[in-house]
C-alpha atoms as a PDB file:
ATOM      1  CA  UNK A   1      30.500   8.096  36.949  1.00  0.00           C
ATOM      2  CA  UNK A   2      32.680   9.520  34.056  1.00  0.00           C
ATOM      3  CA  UNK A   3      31.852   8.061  30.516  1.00  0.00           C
ATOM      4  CA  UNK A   4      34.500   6.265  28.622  1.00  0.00           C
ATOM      5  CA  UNK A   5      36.669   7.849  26.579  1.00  0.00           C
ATOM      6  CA  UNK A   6      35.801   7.846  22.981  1.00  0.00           C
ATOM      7  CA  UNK A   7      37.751   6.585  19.635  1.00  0.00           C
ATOM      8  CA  UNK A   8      37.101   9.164  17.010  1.00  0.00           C
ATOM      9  CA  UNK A   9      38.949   6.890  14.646  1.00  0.00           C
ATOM     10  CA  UNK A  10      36.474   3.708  15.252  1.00  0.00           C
ATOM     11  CA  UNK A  11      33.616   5.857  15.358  1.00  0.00           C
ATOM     12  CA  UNK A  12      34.105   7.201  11.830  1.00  0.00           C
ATOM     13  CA  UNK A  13      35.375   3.876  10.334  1.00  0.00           C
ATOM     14  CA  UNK A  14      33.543   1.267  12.411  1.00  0.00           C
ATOM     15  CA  UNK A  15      37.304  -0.296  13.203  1.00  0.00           C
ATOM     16  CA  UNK A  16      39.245  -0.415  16.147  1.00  0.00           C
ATOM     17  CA  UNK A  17      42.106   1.980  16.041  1.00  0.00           C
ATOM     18  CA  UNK A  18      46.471   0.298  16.998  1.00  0.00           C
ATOM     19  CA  UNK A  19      44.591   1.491  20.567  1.00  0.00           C
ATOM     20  CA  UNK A  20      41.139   0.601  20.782  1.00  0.00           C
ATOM     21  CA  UNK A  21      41.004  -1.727  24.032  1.00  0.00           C
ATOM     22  CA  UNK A  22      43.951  -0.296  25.478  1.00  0.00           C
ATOM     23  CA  UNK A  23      42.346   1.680  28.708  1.00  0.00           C
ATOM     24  CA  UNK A  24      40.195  -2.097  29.623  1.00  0.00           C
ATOM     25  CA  UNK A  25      43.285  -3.880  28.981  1.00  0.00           C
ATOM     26  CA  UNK A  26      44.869  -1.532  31.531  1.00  0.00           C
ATOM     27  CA  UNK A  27      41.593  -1.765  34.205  1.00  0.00           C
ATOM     28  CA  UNK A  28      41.744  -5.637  33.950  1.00  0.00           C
ATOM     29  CA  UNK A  29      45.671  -5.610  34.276  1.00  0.00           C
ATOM     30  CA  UNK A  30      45.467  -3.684  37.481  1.00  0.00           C
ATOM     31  CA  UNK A  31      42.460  -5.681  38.587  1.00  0.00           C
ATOM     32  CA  UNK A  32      44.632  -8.728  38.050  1.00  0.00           C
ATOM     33  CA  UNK A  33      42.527 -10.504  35.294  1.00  0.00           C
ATOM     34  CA  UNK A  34      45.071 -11.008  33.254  1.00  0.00           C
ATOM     35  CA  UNK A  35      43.347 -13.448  30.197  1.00  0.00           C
ATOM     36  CA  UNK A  36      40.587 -10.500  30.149  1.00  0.00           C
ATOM     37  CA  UNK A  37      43.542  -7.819  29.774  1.00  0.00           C
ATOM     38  CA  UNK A  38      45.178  -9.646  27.288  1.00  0.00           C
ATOM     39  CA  UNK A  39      42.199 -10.464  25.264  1.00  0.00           C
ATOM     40  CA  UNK A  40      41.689  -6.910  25.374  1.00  0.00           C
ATOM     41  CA  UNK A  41      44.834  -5.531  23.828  1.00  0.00           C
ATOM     42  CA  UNK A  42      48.005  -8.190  23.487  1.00  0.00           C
ATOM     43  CA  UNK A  43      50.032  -4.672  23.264  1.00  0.00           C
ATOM     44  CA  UNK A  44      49.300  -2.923  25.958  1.00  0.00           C
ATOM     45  CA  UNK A  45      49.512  -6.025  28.270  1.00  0.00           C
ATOM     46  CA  UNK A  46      53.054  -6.600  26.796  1.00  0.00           C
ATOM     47  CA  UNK A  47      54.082  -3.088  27.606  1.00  0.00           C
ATOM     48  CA  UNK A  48      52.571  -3.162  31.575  1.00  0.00           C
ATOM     49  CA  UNK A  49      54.030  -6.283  31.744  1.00  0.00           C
ATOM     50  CA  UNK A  50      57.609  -4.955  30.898  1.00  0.00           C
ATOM     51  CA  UNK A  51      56.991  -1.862  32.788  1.00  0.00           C
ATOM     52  CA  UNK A  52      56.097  -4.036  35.975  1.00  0.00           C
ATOM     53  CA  UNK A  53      59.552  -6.319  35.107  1.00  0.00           C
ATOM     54  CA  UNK A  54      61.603  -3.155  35.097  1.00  0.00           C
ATOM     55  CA  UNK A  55      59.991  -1.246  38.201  1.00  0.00           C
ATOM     56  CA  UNK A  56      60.948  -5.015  40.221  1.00  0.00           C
ATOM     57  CA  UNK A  57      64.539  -4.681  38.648  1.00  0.00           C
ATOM     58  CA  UNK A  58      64.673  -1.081  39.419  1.00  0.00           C
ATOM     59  CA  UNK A  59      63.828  -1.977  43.041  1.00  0.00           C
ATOM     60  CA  UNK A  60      66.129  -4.892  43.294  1.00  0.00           C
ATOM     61  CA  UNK A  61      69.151  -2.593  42.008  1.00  0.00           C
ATOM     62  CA  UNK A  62      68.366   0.178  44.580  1.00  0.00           C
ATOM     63  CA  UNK A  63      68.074  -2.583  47.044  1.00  0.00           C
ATOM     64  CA  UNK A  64      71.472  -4.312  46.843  1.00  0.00           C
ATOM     65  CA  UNK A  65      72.754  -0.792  45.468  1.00  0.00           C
ATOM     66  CA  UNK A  66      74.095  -3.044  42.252  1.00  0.00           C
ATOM     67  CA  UNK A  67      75.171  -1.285  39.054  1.00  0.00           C
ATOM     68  CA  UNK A  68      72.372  -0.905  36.527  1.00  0.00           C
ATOM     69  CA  UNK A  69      72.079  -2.051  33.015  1.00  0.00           C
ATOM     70  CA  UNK A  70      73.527   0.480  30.013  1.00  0.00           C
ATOM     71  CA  UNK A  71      72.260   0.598  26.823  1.00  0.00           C
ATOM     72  CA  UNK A  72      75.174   1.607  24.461  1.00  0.00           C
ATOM     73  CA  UNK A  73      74.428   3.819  21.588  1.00  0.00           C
ATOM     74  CA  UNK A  74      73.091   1.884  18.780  1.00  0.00           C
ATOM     75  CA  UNK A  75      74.540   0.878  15.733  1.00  0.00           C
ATOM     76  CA  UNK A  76      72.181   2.374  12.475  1.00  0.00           C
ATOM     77  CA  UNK A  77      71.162  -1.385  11.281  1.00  0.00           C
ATOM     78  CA  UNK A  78      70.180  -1.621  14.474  1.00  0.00           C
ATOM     79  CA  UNK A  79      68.467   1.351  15.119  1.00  0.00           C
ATOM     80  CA  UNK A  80      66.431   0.093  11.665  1.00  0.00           C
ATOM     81  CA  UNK A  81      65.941  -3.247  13.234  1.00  0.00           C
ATOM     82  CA  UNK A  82      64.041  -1.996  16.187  1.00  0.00           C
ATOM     83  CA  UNK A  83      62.092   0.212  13.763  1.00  0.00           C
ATOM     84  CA  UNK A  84      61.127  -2.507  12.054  1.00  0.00           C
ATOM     85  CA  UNK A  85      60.125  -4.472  15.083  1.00  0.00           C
ATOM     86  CA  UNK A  86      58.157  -1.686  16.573  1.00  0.00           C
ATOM     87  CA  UNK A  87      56.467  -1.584  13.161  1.00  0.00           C
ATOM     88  CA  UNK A  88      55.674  -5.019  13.146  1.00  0.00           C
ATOM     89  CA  UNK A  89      54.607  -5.140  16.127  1.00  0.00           C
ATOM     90  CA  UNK A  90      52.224  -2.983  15.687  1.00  0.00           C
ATOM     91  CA  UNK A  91      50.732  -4.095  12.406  1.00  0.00           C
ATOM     92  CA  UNK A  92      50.662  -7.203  14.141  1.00  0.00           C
ATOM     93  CA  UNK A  93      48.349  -6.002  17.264  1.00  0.00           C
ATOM     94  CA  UNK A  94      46.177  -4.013  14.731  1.00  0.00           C
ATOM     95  CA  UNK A  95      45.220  -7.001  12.750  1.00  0.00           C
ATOM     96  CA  UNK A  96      44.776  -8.919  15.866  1.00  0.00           C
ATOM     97  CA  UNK A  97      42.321  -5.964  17.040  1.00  0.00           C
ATOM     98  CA  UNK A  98      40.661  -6.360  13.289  1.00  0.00           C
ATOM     99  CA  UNK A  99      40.357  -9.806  13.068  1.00  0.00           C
ATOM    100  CA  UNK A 100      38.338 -10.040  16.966  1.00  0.00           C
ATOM    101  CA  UNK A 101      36.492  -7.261  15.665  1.00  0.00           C
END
């Protein structure tokens, strides 16, 4: 019975925030209507699908007790890199979010 939570940043502009969609993207992921949570938010589906990748790597590791994956420190071009991917990324989900709008 508790209302949705609002977007203070659509309601004053009339666009959908880098956000907007996320929490139905999440309800329909969970609910296993996947087309409906991706239509929702391509972002947020691509993150719980990565999170649900590494939790069944996770439990295969602890399973057959194999060494985990390290991440060695990163160089700075590519700490820039991933910046910029992140960035795109985001622009990217943003206009998609704009242009269904």
């Amino acid at each position: 019975g508790l209302s949705w939570p609002r977007c203070v940043f659509h309601d004053l502009t009339g666009h959908p925030c880098l956000t907007c969609g996320g929490t139905r993207s999440g309800i329909a992921f969970f609910h296993g209507h996947l087309g409906a949570a991706l239509r929702f938010n391509p972002l947020v589906f691509a993150a719980l699908c990565a999170i649900v990748f590494f939790d069944l790597y996770a439990f295969v590791v602890l399973l057959t007790r194999a060494p985990r994956l390290r991440i060695a420190e990163m160089s700075r071009v590519e700490r820039g890199l991933a910046r910029g991917l992140v960035i795109v990324l985001l622009a990217g989900n943003w206009i998609y979010l704009l242009h269904k709008q």
